[in-house]
Protein backbone atom coordinates (compact mmCIF):
# COMPACT_ATOMS: atom_id res chain seq x y z
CA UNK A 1 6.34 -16.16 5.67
CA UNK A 2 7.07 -12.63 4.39
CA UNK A 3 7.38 -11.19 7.77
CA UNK A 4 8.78 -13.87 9.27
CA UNK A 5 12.18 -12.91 6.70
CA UNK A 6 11.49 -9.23 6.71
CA UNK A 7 11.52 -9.25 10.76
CA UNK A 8 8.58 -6.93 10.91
CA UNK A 9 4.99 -6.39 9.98
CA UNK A 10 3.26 -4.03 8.65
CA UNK A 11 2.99 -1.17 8.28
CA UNK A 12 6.65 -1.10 9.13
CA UNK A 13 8.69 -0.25 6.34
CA UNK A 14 11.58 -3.06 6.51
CA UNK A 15 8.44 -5.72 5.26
CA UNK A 16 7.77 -3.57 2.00
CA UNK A 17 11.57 -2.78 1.28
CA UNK A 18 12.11 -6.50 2.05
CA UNK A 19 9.21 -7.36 -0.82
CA UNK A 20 10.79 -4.57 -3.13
CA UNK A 21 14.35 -6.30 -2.88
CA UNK A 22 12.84 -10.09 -3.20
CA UNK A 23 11.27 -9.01 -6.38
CA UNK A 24 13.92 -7.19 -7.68
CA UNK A 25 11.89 -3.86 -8.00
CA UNK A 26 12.02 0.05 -7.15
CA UNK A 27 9.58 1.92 -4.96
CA UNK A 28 9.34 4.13 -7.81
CA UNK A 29 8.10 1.58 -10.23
CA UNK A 30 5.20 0.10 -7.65
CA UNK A 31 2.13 0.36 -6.22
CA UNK A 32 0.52 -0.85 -3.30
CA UNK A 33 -3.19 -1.74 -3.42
CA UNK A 34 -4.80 -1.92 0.11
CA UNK A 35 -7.70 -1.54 1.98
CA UNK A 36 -5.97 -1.17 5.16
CA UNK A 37 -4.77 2.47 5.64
CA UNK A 38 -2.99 1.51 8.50
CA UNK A 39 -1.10 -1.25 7.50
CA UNK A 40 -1.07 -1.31 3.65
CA UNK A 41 -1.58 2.17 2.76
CA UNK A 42 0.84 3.74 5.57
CA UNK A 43 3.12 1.27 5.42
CA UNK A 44 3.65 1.66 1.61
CA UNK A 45 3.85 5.55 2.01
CA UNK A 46 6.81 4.77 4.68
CA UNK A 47 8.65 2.91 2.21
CA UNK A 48 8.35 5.43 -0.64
CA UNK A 49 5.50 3.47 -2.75
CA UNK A 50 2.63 4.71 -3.83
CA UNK A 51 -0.21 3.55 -2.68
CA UNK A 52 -4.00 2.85 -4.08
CA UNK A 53 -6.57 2.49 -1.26
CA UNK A 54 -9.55 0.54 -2.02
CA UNK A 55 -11.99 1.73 0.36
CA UNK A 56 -15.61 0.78 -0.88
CA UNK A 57 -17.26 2.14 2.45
CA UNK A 58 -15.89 5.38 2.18
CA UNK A 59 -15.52 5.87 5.71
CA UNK A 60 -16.09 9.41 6.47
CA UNK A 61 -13.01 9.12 8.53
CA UNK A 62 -10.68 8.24 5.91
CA UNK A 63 -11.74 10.58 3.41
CA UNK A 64 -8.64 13.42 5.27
CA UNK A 65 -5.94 10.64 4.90
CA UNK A 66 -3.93 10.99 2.09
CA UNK A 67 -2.98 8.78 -0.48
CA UNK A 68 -1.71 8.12 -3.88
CA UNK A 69 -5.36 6.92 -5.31
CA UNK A 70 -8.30 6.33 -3.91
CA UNK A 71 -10.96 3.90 -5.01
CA UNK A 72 -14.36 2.04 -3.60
CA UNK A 73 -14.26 -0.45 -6.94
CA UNK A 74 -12.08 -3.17 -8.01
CA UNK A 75 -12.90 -1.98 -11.31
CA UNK A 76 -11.13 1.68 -10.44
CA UNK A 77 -8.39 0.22 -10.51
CA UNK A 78 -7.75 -0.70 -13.82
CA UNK A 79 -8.02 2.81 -15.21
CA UNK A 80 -4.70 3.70 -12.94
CA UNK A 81 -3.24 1.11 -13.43
């Protein structure tokens, strides 16, 4: 298990530099797709990734948080990506 190896869980950073240096990549060249602010979209921001949040509720809540991208379809995502 990922966090098992990384020692942490998200939204700590250690788990997404951990991923980043398993796959051989740079926070600069990847994006995080989430629908957890907390965990996925925070933690991903901590590590220096940016992040797309797929939030199809549109909480009225979330709409203050930033983030990279912000979507409420899968289909959103394409066109950033």
């Amino acid at each position: 298990m990922l966090s098992e190896a990384a020692e942490a869980l998200k939204p700590d950073k250690r788990i997404f530099n951990y991923a980043l240096q398993l796959n051989g990549a740079l926070a600069s060249q990847t994006i995080m797709i989430g629908d957890s602010y907390e965990a996925d979209i925070r933690g991903a921001k901590n590590a220096g990734i940016d992040q797309i949040y797929f939030n199809p509720n549109l909480k009225s809540d979330d709409k203050d948080k930033t983030v990279t991208y912000r979507v409420k379809s899968l289909k959103e995502i394409m066109d950033i990506l």
